[in-house]
N, C-alpha and C. Protein backbone atom coordinates (compact mmCIF):
# COMPACT_ATOMS: atom_id res chain seq x y z
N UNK A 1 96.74 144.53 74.02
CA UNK A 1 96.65 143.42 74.94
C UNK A 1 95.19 142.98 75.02
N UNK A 2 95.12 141.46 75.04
CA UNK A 2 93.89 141.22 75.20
C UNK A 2 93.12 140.83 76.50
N UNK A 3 91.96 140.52 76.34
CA UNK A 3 91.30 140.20 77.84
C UNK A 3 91.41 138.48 77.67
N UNK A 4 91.41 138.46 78.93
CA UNK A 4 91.53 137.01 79.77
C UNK A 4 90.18 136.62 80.43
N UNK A 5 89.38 135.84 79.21
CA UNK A 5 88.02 134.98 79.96
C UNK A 5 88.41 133.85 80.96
N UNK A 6 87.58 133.80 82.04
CA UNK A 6 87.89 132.93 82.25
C UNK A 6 85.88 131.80 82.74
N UNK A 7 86.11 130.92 82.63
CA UNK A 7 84.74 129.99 81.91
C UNK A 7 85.20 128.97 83.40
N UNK A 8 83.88 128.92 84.12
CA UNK A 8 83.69 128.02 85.38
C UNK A 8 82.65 127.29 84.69
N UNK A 9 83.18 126.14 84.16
CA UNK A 9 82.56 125.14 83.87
C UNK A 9 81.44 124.25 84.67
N UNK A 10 80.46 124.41 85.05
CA UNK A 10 79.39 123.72 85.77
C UNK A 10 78.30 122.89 85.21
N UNK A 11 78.04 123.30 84.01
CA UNK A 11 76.98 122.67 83.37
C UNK A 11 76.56 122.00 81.87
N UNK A 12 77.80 122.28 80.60
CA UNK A 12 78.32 121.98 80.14
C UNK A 12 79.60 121.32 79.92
N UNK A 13 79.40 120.01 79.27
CA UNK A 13 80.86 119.84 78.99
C UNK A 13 82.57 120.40 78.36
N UNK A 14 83.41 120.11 78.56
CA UNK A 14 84.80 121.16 78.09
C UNK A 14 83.99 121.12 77.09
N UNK A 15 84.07 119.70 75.74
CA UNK A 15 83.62 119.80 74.74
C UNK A 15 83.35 121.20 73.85
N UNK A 16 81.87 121.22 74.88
CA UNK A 16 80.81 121.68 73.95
C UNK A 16 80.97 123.04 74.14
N UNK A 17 81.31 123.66 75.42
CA UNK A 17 82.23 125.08 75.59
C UNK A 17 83.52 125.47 74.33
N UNK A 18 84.53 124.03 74.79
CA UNK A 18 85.45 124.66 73.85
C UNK A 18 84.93 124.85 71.89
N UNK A 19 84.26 123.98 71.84
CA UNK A 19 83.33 123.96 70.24
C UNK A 19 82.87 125.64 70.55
N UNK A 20 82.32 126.09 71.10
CA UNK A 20 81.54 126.95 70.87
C UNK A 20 82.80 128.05 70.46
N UNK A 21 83.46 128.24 71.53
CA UNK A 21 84.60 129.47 71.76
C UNK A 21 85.11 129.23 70.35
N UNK A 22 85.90 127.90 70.29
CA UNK A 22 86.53 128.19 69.03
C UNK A 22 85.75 128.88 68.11
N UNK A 23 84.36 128.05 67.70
CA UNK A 23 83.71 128.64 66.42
C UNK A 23 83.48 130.29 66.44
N UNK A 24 83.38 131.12 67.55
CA UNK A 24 82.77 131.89 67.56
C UNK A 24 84.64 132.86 67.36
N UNK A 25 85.51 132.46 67.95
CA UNK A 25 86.91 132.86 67.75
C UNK A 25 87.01 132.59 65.90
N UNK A 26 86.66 131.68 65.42
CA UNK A 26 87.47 131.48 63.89
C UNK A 26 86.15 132.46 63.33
N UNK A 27 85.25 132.78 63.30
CA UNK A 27 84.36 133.89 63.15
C UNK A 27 84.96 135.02 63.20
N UNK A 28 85.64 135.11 64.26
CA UNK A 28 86.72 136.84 64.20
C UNK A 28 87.43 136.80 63.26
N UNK A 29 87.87 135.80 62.69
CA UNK A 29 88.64 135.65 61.76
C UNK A 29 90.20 134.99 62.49
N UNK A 30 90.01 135.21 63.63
CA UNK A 30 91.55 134.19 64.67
C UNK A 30 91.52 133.05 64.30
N UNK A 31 93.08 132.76 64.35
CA UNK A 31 93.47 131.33 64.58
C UNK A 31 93.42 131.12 66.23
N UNK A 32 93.75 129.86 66.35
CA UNK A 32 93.39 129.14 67.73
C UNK A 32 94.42 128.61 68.02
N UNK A 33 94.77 128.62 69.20
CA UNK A 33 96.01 127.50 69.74
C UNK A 33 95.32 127.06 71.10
N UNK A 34 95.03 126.13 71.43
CA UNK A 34 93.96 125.30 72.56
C UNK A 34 95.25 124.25 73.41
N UNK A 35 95.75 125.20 74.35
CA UNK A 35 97.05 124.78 75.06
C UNK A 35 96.60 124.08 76.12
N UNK A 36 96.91 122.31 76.67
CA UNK A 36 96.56 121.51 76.84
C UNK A 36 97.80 120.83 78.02
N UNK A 37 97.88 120.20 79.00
CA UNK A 37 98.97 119.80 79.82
C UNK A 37 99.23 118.76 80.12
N UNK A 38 98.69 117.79 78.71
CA UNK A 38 98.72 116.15 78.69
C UNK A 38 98.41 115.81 77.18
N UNK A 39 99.20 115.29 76.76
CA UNK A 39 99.18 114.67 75.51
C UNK A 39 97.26 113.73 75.18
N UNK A 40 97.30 112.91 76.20
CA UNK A 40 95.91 112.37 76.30
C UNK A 40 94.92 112.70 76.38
N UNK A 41 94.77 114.12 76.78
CA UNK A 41 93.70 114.37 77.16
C UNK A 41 93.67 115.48 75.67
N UNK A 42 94.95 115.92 75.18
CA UNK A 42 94.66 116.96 73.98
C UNK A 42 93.69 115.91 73.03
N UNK A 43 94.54 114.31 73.10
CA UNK A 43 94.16 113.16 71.84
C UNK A 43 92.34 113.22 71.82
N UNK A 44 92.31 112.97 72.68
CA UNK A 44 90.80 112.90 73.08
C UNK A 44 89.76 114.30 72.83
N UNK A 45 90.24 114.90 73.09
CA UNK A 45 89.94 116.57 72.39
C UNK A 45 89.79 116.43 70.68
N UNK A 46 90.97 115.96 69.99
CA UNK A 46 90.95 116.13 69.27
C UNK A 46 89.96 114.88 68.19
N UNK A 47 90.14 113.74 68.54
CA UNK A 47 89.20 112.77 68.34
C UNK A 47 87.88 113.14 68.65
N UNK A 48 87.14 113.79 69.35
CA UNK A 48 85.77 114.25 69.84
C UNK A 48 85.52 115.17 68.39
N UNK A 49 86.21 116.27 68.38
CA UNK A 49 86.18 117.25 67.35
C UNK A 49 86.02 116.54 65.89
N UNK A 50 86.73 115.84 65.66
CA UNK A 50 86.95 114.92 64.29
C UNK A 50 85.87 114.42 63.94
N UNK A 51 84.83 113.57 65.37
CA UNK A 51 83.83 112.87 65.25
C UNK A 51 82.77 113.16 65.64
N UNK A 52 82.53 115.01 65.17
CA UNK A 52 81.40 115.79 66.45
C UNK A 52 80.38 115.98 64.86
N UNK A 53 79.18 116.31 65.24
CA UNK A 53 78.50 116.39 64.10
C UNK A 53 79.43 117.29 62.81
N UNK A 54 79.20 116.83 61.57
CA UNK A 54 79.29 117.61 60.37
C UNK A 54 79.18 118.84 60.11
N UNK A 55 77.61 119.51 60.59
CA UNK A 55 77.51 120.69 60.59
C UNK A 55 78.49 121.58 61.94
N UNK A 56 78.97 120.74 62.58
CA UNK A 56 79.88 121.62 64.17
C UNK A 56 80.93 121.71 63.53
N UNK A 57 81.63 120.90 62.70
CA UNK A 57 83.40 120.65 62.00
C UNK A 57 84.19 121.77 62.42
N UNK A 58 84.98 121.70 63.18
CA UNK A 58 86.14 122.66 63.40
C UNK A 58 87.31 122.17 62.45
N UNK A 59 88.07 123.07 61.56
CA UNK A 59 89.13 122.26 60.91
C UNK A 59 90.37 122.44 62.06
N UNK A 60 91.04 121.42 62.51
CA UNK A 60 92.27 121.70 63.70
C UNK A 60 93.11 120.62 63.09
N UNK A 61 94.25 120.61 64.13
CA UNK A 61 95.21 120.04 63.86
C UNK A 61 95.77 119.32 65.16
N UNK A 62 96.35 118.13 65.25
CA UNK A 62 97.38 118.01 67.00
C UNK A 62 98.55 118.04 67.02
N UNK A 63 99.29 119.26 67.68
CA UNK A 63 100.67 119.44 67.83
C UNK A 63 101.46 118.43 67.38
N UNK A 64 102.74 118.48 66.44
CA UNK A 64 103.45 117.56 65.84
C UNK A 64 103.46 117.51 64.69
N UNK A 65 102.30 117.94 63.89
CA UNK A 65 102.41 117.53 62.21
C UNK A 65 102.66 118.37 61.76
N UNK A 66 102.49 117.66 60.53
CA UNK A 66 103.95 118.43 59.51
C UNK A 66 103.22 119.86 59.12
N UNK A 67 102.14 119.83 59.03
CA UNK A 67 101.47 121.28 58.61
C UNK A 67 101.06 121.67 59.92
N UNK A 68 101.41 122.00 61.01
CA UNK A 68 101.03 123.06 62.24
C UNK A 68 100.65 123.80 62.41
N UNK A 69 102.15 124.87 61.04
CA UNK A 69 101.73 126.41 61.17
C UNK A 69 100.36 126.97 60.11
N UNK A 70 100.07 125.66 59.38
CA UNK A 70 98.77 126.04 58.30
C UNK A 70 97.31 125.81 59.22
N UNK A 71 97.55 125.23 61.04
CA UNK A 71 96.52 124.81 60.95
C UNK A 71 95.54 126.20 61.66
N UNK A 72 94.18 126.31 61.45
CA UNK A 72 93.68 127.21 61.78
C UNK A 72 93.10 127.11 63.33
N UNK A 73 93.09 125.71 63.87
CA UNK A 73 93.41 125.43 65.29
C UNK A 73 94.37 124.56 65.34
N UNK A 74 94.73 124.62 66.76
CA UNK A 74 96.23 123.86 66.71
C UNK A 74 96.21 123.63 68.70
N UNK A 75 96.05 122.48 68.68
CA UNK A 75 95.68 121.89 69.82
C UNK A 75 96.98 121.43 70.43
N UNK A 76 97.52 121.57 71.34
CA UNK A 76 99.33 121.04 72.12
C UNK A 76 99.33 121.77 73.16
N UNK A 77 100.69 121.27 73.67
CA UNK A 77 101.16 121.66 75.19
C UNK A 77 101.94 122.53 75.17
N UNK A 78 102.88 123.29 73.59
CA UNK A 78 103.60 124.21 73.84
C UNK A 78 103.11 125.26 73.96
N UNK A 79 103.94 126.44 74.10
CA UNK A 79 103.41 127.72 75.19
C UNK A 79 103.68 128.80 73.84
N UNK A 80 104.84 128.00 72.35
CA UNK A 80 104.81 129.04 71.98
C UNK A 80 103.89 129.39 70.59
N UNK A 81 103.69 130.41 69.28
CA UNK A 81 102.74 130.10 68.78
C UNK A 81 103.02 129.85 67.44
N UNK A 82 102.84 128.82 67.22
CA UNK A 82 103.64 128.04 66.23
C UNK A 82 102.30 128.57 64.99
N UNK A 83 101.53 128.26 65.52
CA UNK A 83 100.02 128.78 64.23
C UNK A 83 99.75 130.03 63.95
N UNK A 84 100.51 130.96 64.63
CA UNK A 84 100.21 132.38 64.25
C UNK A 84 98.92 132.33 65.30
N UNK A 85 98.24 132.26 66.03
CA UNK A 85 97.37 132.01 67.13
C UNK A 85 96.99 134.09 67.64
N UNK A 86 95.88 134.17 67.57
CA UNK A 86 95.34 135.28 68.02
C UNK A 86 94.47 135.22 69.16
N UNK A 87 94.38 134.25 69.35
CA UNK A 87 93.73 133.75 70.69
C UNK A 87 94.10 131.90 71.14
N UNK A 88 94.28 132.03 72.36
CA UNK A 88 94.72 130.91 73.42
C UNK A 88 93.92 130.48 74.16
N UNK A 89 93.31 129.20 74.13
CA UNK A 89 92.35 128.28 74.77
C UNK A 89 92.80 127.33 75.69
N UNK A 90 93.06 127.98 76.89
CA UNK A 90 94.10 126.92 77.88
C UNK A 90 93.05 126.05 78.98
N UNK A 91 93.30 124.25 78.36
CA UNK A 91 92.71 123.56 78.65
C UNK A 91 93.25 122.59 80.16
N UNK A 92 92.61 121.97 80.88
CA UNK A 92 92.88 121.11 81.59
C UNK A 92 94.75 121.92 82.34
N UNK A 93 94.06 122.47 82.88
CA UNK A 93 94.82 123.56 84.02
C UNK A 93 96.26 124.23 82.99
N UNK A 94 96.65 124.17 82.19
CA UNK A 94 97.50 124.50 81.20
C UNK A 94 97.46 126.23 81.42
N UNK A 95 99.22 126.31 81.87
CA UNK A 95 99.48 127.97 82.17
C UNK A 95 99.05 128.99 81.52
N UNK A 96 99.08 130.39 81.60
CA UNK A 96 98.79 131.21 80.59
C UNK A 96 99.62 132.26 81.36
N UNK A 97 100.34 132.83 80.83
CA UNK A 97 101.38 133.94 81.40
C UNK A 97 100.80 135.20 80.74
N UNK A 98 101.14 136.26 81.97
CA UNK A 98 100.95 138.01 81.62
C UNK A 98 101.46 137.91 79.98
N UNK A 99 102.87 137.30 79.52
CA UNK A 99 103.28 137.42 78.23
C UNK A 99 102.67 137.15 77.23
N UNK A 100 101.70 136.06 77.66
CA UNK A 100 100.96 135.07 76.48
C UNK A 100 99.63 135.97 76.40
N UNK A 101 99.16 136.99 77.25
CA UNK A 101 98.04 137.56 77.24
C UNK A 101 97.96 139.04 76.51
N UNK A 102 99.54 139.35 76.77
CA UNK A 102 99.63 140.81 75.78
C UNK A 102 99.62 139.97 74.50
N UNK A 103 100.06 139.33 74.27
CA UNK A 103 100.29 138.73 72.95
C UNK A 103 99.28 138.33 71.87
N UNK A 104 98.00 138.12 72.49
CA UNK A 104 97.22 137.55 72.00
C UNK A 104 95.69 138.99 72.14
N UNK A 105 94.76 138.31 71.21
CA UNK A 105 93.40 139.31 70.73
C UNK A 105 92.71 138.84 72.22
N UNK A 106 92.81 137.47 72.31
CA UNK A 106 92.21 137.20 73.51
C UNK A 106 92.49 135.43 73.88
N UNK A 107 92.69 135.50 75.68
CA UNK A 107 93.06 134.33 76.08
C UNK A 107 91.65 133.67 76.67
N UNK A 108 91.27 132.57 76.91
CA UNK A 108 90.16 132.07 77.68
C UNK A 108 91.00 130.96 78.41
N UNK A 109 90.11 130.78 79.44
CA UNK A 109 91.05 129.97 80.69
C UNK A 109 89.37 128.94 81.06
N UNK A 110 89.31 127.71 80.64
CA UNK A 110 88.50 126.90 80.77
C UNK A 110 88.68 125.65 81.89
N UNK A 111 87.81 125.62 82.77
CA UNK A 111 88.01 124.71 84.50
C UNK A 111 87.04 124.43 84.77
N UNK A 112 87.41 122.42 85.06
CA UNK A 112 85.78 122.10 85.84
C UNK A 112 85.53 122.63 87.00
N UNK A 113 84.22 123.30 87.18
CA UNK A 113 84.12 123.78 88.23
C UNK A 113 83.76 122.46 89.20
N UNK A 114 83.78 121.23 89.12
CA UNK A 114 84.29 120.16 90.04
C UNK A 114 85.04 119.52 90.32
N UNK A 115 86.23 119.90 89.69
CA UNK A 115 87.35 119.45 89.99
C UNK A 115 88.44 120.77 90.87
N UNK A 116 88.60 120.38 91.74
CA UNK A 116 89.11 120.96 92.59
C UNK A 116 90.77 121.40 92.81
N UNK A 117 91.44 120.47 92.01
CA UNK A 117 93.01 121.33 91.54
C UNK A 117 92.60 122.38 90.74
N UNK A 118 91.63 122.21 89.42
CA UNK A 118 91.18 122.80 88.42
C UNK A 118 91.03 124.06 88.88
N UNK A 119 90.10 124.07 89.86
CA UNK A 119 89.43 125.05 90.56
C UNK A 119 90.56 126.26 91.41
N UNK A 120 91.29 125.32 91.75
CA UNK A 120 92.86 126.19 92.58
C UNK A 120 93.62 126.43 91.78
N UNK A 121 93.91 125.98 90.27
CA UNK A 121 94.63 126.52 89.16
C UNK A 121 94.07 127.71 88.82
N UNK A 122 92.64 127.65 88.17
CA UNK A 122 92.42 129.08 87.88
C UNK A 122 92.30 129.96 88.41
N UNK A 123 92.10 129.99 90.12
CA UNK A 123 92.47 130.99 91.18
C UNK A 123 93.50 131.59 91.28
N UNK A 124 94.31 130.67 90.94
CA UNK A 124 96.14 131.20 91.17
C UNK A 124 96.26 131.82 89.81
N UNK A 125 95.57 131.24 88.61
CA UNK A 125 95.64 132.56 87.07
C UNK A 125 95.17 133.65 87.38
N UNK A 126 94.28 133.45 87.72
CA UNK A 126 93.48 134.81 88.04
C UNK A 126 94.27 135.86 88.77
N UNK A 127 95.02 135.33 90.25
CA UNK A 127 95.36 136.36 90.80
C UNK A 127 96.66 136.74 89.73
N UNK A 128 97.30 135.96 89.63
CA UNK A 128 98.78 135.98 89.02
C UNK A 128 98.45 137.09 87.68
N UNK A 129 97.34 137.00 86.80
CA UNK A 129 97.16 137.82 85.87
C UNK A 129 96.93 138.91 85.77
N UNK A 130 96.17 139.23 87.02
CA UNK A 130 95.41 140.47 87.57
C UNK A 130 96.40 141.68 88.40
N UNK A 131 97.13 140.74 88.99
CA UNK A 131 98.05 141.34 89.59
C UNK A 131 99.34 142.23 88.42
N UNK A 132 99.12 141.53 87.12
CA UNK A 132 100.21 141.73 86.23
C UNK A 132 99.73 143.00 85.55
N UNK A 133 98.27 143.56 85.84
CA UNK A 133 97.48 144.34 85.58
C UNK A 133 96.71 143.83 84.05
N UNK A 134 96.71 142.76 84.08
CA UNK A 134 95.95 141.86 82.52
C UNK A 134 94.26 142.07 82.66
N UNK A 135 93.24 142.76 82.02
CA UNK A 135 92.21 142.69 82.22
C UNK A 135 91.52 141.31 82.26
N UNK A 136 90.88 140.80 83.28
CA UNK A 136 90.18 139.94 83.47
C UNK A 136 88.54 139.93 83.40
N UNK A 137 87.81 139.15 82.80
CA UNK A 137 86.45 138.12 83.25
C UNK A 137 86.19 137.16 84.13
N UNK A 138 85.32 136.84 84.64
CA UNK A 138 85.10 135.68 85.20
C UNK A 138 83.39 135.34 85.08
N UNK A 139 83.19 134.10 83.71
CA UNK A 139 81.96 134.10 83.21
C UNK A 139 81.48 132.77 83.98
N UNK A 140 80.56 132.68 84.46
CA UNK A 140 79.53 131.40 84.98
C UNK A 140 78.85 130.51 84.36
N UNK A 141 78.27 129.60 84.56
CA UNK A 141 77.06 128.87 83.86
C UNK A 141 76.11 128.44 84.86
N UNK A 142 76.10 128.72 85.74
CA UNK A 142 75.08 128.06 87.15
C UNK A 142 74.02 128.38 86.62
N UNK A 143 73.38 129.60 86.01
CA UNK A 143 72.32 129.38 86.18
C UNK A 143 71.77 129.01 84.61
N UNK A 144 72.50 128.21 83.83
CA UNK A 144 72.13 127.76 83.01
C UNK A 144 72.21 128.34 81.95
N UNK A 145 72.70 129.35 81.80
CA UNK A 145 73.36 130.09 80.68
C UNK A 145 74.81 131.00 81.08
N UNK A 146 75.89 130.91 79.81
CA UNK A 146 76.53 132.19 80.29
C UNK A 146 76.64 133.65 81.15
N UNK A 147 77.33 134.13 81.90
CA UNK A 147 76.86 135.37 82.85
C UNK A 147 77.94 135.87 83.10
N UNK A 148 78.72 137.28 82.99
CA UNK A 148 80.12 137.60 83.49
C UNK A 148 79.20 137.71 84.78
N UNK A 149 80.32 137.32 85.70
CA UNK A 149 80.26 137.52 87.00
C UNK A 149 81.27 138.78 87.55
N UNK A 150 82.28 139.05 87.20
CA UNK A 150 83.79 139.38 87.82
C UNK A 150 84.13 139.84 86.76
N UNK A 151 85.17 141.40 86.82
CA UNK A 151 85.56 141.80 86.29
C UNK A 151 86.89 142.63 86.96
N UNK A 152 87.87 142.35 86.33
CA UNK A 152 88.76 143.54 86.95
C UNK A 152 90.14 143.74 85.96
């Protein structure tokens, strides 16, 4: 079972967080599944990525096409893992269940820390995960770099 990051977004954009995680995830050698709870907001994800510098290139894919299970990220709203996925990048309040966390090398749980449903979504992961006995993180950026804060 893997651990469950979870990333309070304050000072960076999703963007440039989720760029990083992935790259440093397809480095382990994982595939990616970056689970999303709006078609629009995945589009836009995925258009950013497409058109982010050359040297950043993530190769991904957006839920629906015909090659899915080839893609080495795989950006959508389903829950199940169609890419062979070793780690789960759950975007824009998008669930993550005790199931989806044994399942995986590792889950990350990404929230603006100014947006305030955002903010009450990943509270309610947190407890809901913790309680399931799922090892948890809870990493910061306030003071301008990464920091686990929380652990349990």
């Amino acid at each position: 079972m893997g651990a469950v990051m979870f990333y309070h977004l304050t000072q960076r954009p999703l963007l440039d967080t989720l760029r990083m995680l992935v790259d440093k995830s397809l480095a382990n050698g994982w595939r990616v599944s970056v689970r999303g709870t709006n078609r629009a907001g995945l589009e836009a994800l995925d258009a950013a990525l497409w058109h982010g510098p050359e040297a950043s290139f993530l190769p991904h894919g957006l839920e629906g096409g015909a090659h899915d299970a080839l893609q080495p990220v795989l950006l959508g709203m389903q829950a199940g893992n169609v890419n062979g996925a070793q780690c789960v990048m759950a975007v824009h309040s998008a669930e993550v269940s005790p199931e989806d966390a044994a399942a995986m090398e590792r889950v990350c749980i990404l929230f603006d820390g100014y947006d305030e449903d955002q903010l009450a979504h990943a509270r309610g992961q947190w407890k809901t995960l913790t309680a399931a006995g799922v090892s948890a993180q809870y990493w910061s950026e306030e003071s301008g770099r990464w920091e686990k804060k929380a652990e349990a």
